[in-house]
C-alpha atoms as a PDB file:
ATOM      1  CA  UNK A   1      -9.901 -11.569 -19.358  1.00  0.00           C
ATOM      2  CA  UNK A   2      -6.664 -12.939 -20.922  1.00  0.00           C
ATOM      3  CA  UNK A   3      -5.964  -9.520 -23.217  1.00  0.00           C
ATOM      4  CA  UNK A   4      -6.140  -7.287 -19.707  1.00  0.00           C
ATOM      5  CA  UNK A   5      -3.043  -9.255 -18.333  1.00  0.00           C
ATOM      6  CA  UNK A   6      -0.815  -8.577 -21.667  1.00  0.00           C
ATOM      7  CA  UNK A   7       1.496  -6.375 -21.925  1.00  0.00           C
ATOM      8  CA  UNK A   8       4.828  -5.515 -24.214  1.00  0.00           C
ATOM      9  CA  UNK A   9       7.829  -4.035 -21.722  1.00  0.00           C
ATOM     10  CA  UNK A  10       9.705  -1.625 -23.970  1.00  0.00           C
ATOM     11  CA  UNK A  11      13.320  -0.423 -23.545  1.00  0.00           C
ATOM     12  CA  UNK A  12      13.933   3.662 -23.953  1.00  0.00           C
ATOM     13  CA  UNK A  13      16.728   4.444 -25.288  1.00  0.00           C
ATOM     14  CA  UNK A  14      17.817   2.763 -29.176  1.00  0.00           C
ATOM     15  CA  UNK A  15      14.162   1.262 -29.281  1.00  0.00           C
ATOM     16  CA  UNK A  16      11.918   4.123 -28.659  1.00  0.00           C
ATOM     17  CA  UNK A  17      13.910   7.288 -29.033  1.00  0.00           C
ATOM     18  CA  UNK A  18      17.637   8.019 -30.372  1.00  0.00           C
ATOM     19  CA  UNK A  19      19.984   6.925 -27.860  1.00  0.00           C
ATOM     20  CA  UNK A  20      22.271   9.709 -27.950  1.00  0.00           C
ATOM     21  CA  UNK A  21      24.346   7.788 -24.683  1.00  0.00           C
ATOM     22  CA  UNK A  22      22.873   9.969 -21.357  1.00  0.00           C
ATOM     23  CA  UNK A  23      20.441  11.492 -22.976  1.00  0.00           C
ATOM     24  CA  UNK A  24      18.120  14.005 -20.752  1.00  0.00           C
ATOM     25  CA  UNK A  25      17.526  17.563 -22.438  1.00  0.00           C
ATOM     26  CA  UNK A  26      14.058  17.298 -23.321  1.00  0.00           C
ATOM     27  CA  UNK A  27      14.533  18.815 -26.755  1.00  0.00           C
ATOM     28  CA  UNK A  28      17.078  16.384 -27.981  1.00  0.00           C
ATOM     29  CA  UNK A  29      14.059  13.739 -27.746  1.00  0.00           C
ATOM     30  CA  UNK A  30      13.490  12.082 -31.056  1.00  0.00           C
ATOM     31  CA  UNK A  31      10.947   9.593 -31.929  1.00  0.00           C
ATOM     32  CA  UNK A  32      13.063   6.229 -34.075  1.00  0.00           C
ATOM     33  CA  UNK A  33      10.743   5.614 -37.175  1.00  0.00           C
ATOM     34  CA  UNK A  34       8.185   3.349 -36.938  1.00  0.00           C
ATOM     35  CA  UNK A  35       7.615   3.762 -32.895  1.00  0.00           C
ATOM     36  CA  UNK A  36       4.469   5.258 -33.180  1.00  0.00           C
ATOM     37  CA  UNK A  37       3.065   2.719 -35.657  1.00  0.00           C
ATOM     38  CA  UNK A  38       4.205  -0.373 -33.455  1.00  0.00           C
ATOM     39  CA  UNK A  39       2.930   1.254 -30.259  1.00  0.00           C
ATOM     40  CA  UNK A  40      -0.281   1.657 -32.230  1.00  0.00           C
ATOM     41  CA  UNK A  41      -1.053  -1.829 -33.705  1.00  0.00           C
ATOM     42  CA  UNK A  42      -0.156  -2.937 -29.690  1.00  0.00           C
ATOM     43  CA  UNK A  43      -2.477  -0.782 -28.315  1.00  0.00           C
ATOM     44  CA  UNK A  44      -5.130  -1.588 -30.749  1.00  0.00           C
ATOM     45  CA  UNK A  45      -4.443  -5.407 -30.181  1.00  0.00           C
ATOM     46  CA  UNK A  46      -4.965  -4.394 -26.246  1.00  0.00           C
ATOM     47  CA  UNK A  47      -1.287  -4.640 -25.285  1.00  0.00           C
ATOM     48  CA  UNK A  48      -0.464  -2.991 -22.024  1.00  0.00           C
ATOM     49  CA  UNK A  49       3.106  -0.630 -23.176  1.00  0.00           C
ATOM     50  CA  UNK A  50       5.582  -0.620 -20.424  1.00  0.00           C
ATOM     51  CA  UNK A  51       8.917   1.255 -21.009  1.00  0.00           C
ATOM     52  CA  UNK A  52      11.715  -0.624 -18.787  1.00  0.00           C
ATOM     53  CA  UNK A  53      14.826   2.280 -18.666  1.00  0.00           C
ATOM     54  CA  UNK A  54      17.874   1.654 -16.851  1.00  0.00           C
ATOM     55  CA  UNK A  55      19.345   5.166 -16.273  1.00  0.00           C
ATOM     56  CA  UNK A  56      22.521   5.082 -14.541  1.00  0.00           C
ATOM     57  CA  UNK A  57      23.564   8.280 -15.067  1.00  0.00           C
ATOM     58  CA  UNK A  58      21.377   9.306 -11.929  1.00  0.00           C
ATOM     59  CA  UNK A  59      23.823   7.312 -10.253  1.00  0.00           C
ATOM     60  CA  UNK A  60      26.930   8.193 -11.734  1.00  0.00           C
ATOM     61  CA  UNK A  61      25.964  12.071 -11.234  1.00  0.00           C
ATOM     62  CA  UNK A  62      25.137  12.912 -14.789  1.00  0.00           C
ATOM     63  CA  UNK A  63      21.345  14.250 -13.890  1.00  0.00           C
ATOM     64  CA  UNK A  64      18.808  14.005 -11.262  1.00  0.00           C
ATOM     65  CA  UNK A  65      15.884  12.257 -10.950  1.00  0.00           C
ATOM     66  CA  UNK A  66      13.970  15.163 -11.607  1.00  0.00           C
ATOM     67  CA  UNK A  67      15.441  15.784 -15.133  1.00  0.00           C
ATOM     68  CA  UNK A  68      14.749  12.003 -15.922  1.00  0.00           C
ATOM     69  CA  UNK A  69      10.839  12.867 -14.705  1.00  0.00           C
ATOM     70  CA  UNK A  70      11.158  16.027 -17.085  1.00  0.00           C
ATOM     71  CA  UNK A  71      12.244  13.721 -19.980  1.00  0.00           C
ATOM     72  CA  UNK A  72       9.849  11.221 -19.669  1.00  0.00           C
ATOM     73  CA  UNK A  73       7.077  14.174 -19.316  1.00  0.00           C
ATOM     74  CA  UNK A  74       8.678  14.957 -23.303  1.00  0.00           C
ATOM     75  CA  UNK A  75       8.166  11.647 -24.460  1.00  0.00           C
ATOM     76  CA  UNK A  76       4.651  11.155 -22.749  1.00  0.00           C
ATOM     77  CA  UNK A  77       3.536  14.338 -25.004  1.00  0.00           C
ATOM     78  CA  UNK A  78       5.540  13.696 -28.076  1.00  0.00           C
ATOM     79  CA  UNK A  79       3.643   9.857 -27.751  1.00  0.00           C
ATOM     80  CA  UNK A  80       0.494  11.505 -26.997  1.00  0.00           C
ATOM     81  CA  UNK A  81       0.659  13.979 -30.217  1.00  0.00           C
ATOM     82  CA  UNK A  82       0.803  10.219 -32.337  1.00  0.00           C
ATOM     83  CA  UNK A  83      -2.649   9.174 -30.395  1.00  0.00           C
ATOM     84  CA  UNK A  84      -0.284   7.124 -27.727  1.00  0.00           C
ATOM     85  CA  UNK A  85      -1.156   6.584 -24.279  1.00  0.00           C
ATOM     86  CA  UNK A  86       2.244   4.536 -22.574  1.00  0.00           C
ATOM     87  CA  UNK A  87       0.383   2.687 -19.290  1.00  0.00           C
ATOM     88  CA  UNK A  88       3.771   2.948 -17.374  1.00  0.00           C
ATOM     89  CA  UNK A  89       7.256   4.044 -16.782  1.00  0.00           C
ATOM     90  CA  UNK A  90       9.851   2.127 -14.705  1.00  0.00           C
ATOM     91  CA  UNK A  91      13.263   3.099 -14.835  1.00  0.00           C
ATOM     92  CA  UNK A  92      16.515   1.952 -12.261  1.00  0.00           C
ATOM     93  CA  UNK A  93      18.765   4.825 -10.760  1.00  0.00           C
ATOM     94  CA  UNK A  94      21.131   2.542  -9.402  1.00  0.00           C
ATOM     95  CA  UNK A  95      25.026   1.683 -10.840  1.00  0.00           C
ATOM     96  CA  UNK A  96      27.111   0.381  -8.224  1.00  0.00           C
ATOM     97  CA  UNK A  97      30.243   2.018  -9.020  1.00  0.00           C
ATOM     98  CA  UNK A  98      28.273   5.510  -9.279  1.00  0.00           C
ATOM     99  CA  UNK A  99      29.151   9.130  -7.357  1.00  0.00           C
ATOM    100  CA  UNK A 100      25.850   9.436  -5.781  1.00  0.00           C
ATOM    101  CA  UNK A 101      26.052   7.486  -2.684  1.00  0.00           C
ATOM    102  CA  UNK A 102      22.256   7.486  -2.650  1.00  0.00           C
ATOM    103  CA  UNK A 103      22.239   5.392  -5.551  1.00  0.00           C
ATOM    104  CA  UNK A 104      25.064   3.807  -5.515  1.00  0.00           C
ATOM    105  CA  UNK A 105      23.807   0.267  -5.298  1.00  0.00           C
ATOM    106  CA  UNK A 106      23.799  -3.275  -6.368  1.00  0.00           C
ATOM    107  CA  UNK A 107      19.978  -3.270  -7.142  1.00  0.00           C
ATOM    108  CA  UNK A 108      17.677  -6.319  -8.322  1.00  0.00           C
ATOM    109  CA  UNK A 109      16.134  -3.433 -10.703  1.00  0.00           C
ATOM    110  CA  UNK A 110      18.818  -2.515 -13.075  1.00  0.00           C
ATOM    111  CA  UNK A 111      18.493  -4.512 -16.473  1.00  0.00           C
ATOM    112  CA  UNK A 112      19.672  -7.494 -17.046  1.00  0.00           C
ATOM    113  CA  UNK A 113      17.987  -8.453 -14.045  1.00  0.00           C
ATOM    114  CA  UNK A 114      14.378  -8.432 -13.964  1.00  0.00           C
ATOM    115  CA  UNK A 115      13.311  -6.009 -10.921  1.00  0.00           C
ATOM    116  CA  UNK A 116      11.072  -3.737 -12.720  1.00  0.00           C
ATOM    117  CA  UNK A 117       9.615  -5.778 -14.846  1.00  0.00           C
ATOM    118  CA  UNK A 118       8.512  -7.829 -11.757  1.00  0.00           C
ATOM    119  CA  UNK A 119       7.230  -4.440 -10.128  1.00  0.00           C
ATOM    120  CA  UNK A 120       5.395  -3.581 -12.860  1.00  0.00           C
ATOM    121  CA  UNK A 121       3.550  -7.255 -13.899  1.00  0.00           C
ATOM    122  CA  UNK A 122       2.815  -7.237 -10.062  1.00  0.00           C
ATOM    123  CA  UNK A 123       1.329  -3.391 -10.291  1.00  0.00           C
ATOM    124  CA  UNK A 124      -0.376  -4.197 -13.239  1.00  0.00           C
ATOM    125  CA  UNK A 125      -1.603  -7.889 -12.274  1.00  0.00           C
ATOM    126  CA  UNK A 126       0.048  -8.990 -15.933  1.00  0.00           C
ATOM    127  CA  UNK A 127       0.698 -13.058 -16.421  1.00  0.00           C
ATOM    128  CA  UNK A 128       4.371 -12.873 -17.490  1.00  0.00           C
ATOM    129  CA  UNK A 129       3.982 -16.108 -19.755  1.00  0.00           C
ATOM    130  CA  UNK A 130       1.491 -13.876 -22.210  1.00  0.00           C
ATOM    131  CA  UNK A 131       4.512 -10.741 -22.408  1.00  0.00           C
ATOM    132  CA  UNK A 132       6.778  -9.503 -24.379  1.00  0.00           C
ATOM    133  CA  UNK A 133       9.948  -7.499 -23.716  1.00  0.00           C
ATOM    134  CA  UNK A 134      11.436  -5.777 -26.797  1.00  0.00           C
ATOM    135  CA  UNK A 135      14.825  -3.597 -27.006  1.00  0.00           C
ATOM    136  CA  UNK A 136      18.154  -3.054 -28.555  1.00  0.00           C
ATOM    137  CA  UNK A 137      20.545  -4.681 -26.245  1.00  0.00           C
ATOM    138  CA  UNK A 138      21.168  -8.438 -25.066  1.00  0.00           C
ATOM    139  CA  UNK A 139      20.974  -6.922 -21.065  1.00  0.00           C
ATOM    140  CA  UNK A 140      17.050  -6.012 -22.241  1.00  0.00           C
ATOM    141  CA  UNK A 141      16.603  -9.431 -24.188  1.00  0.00           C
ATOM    142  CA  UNK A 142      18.059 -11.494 -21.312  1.00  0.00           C
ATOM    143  CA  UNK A 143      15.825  -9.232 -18.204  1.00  0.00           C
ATOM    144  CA  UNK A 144      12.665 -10.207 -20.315  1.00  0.00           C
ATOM    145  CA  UNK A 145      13.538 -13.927 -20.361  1.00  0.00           C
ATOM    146  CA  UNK A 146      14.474 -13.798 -16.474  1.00  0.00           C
ATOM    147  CA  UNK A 147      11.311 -12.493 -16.149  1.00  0.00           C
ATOM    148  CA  UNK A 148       9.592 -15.139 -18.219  1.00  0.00           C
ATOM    149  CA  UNK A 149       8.396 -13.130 -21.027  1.00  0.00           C
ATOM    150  CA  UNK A 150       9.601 -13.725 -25.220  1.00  0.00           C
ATOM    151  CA  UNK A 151      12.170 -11.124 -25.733  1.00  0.00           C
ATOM    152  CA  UNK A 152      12.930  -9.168 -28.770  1.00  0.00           C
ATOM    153  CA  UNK A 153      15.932  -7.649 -29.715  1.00  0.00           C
ATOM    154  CA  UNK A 154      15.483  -4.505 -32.340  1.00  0.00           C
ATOM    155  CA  UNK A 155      18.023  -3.369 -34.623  1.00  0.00           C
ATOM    156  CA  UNK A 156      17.610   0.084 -33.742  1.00  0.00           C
ATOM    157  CA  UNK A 157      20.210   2.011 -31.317  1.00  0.00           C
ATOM    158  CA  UNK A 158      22.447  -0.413 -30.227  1.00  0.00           C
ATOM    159  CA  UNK A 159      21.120  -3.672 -31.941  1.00  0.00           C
ATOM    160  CA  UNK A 160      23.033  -4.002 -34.638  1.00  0.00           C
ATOM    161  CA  UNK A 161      26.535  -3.842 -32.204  1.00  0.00           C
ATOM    162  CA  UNK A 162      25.045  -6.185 -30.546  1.00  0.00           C
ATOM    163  CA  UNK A 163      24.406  -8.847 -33.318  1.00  0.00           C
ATOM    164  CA  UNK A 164      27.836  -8.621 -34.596  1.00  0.00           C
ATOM    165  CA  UNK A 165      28.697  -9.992 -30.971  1.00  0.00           C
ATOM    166  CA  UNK A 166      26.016 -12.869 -31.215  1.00  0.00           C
ATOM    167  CA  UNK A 167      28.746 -15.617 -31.009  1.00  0.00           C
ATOM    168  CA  UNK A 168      29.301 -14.715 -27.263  1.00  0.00           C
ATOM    169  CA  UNK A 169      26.144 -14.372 -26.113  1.00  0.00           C
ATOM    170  CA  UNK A 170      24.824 -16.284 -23.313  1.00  0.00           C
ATOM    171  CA  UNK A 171      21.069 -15.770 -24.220  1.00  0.00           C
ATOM    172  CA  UNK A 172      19.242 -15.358 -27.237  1.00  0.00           C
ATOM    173  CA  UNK A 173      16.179 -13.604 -27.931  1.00  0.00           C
ATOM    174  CA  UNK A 174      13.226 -15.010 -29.168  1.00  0.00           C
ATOM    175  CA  UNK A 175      12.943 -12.967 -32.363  1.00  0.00           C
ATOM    176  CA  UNK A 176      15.426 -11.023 -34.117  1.00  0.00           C
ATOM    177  CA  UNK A 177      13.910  -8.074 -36.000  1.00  0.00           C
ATOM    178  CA  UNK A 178      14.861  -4.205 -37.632  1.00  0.00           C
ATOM    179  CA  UNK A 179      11.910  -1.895 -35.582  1.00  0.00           C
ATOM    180  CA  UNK A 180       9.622  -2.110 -33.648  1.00  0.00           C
ATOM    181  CA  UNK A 181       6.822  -2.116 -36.108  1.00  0.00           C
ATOM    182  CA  UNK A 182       7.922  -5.481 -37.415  1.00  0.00           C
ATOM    183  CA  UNK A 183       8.112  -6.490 -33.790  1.00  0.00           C
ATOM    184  CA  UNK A 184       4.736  -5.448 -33.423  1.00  0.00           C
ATOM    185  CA  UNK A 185       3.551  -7.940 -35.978  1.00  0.00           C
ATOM    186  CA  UNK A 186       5.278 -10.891 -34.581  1.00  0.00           C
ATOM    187  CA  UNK A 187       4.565 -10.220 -30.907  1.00  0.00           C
ATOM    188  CA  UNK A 188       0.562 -10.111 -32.333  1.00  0.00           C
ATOM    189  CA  UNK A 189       1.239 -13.022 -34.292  1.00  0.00           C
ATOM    190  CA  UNK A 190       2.607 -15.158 -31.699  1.00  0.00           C
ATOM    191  CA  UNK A 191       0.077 -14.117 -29.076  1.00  0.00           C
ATOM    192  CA  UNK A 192      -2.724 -15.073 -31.386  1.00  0.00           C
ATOM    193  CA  UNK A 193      -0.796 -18.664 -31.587  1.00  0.00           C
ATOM    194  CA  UNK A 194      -1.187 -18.783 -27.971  1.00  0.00           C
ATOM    195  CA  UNK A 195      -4.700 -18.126 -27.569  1.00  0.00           C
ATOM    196  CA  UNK A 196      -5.836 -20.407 -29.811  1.00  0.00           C
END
C-alpha cells in the first residue's frame, strides 16, 4: 500500500524544539508552536515521522550519547502528552574535527549528506520519491534532496538566517514555509497530487 511507504523526515533542533545551540538538559526541551498540530494532520494523513538530528556535540565532547538518549526520551513524552507517536529517531555523532576520537569521523550520516535518511527508508521499507524532509537549515533541505525526497525549509530556528543567505545557495528547497503546520498542508497537498 502506497500510504505505508510515506514518510516526512523531520530535523530536531529549530523545527521541532527551540534550538538553544547544544541543547541536552532534558528540562530546557520546548515544543516550537504549531509542532504538535503538523505532526498530527501527518499522522492522520498516515505519514511515517522520522526526526533526522545531527548532534555533533557527542563528537566534539559536549555530552554523551547517553544524555542525547535521555533527551530524546523528553521529547518522546512531551510528543506523547499531544497524542504523538514519532516512528523513529536517527541522529549522527560524528564531526570530524571533534575531541572524541571515537567519533571523530568523516561519516556518510551527518546532514547534508543523506546517511540516515537512507538507513531509515531502508529500515522502514519507505519509497524515497513519495517523502518529505522538512527543517530549518539548507544542510537539512539539501540531505532530503540527496536522498530524493521534496525538502522543506521552515522558518523556525535557524530558517530565517538562512533565507537572508538564499543568493548563495547551491540548492533550493522545494517549498519555503513559516512552521511546520503550514508544511503539513503542503506536504498533504502535494502527495495527494501524486496519487492521483
Amino acid at each position: 500500500m502506497i500510504r505505508n511507504k510515506r514518510a516526512v523526515f523531520l530535523d530536531r533542533d529549530g523545527t521541532i524544539n527551540e534550538d538553544l545551540d547544544y541543547v541536552i538538559d532534558p528540562s530546557h526541551f520546548k515544543l516550537l508552536d504549531k509542532v504538535l498540530d503538523g505532526m498530527r494532520l501527518l499522522q492522520q494523513n498516515y505519514f511515517k515521522i522520522i526526526v533526522i538530528s545531527n548532534q555533533s556535540g557527542v563528537s566534539r565532547g559536549y555530552f554523551t550519547i547517553h544524555q542525547v538518549d535521555n533527551f530524546h526520551r523528553k521529547m518522546r513524552d512531551e510528543l506523547k502528552k499531544g497524542g504523538i507517536e514519532v516512528d523513529g529517531i536517527y541522529f549522527c555523532p560524528h564531526y570530524k574535527n571533534g575531541k572524541v576520537k571515537e567519533y571523530a569521523i568523516d561519516c556518510l550520516c551527518r546532514k547534508p549528506n543523506p546517511g540516515l535518511i537512507l538507513q531509515a527508508a531502508n529500515d522502514f521499507q519507505l519509497d524515497l520519491k513519495r517523502c518529505f524532509m522538512v527543517g530549518d537549515k539548507i544542510l537539512d533541505v539539501e540531505a532530503g534532496i540527496k536522498a530524493g525526497c521534496k525538502s522543506i525549509l521552515v522558518l523556525t530556528g535557524k530558517g530565517k538566517e538562512e533565507l537572508k543567505n538564499r543568493k548563495a545557495w547551491e540548492i533550493h528547497p522545494h517549498y519555503i514555509t513559516r512552521d511546520l503546520l503550514d508544511a503539513a498542508y503542503w506536504i498533504i497537498k502535494t502527495s495527494y497530487n501524486q496519487d492521483v
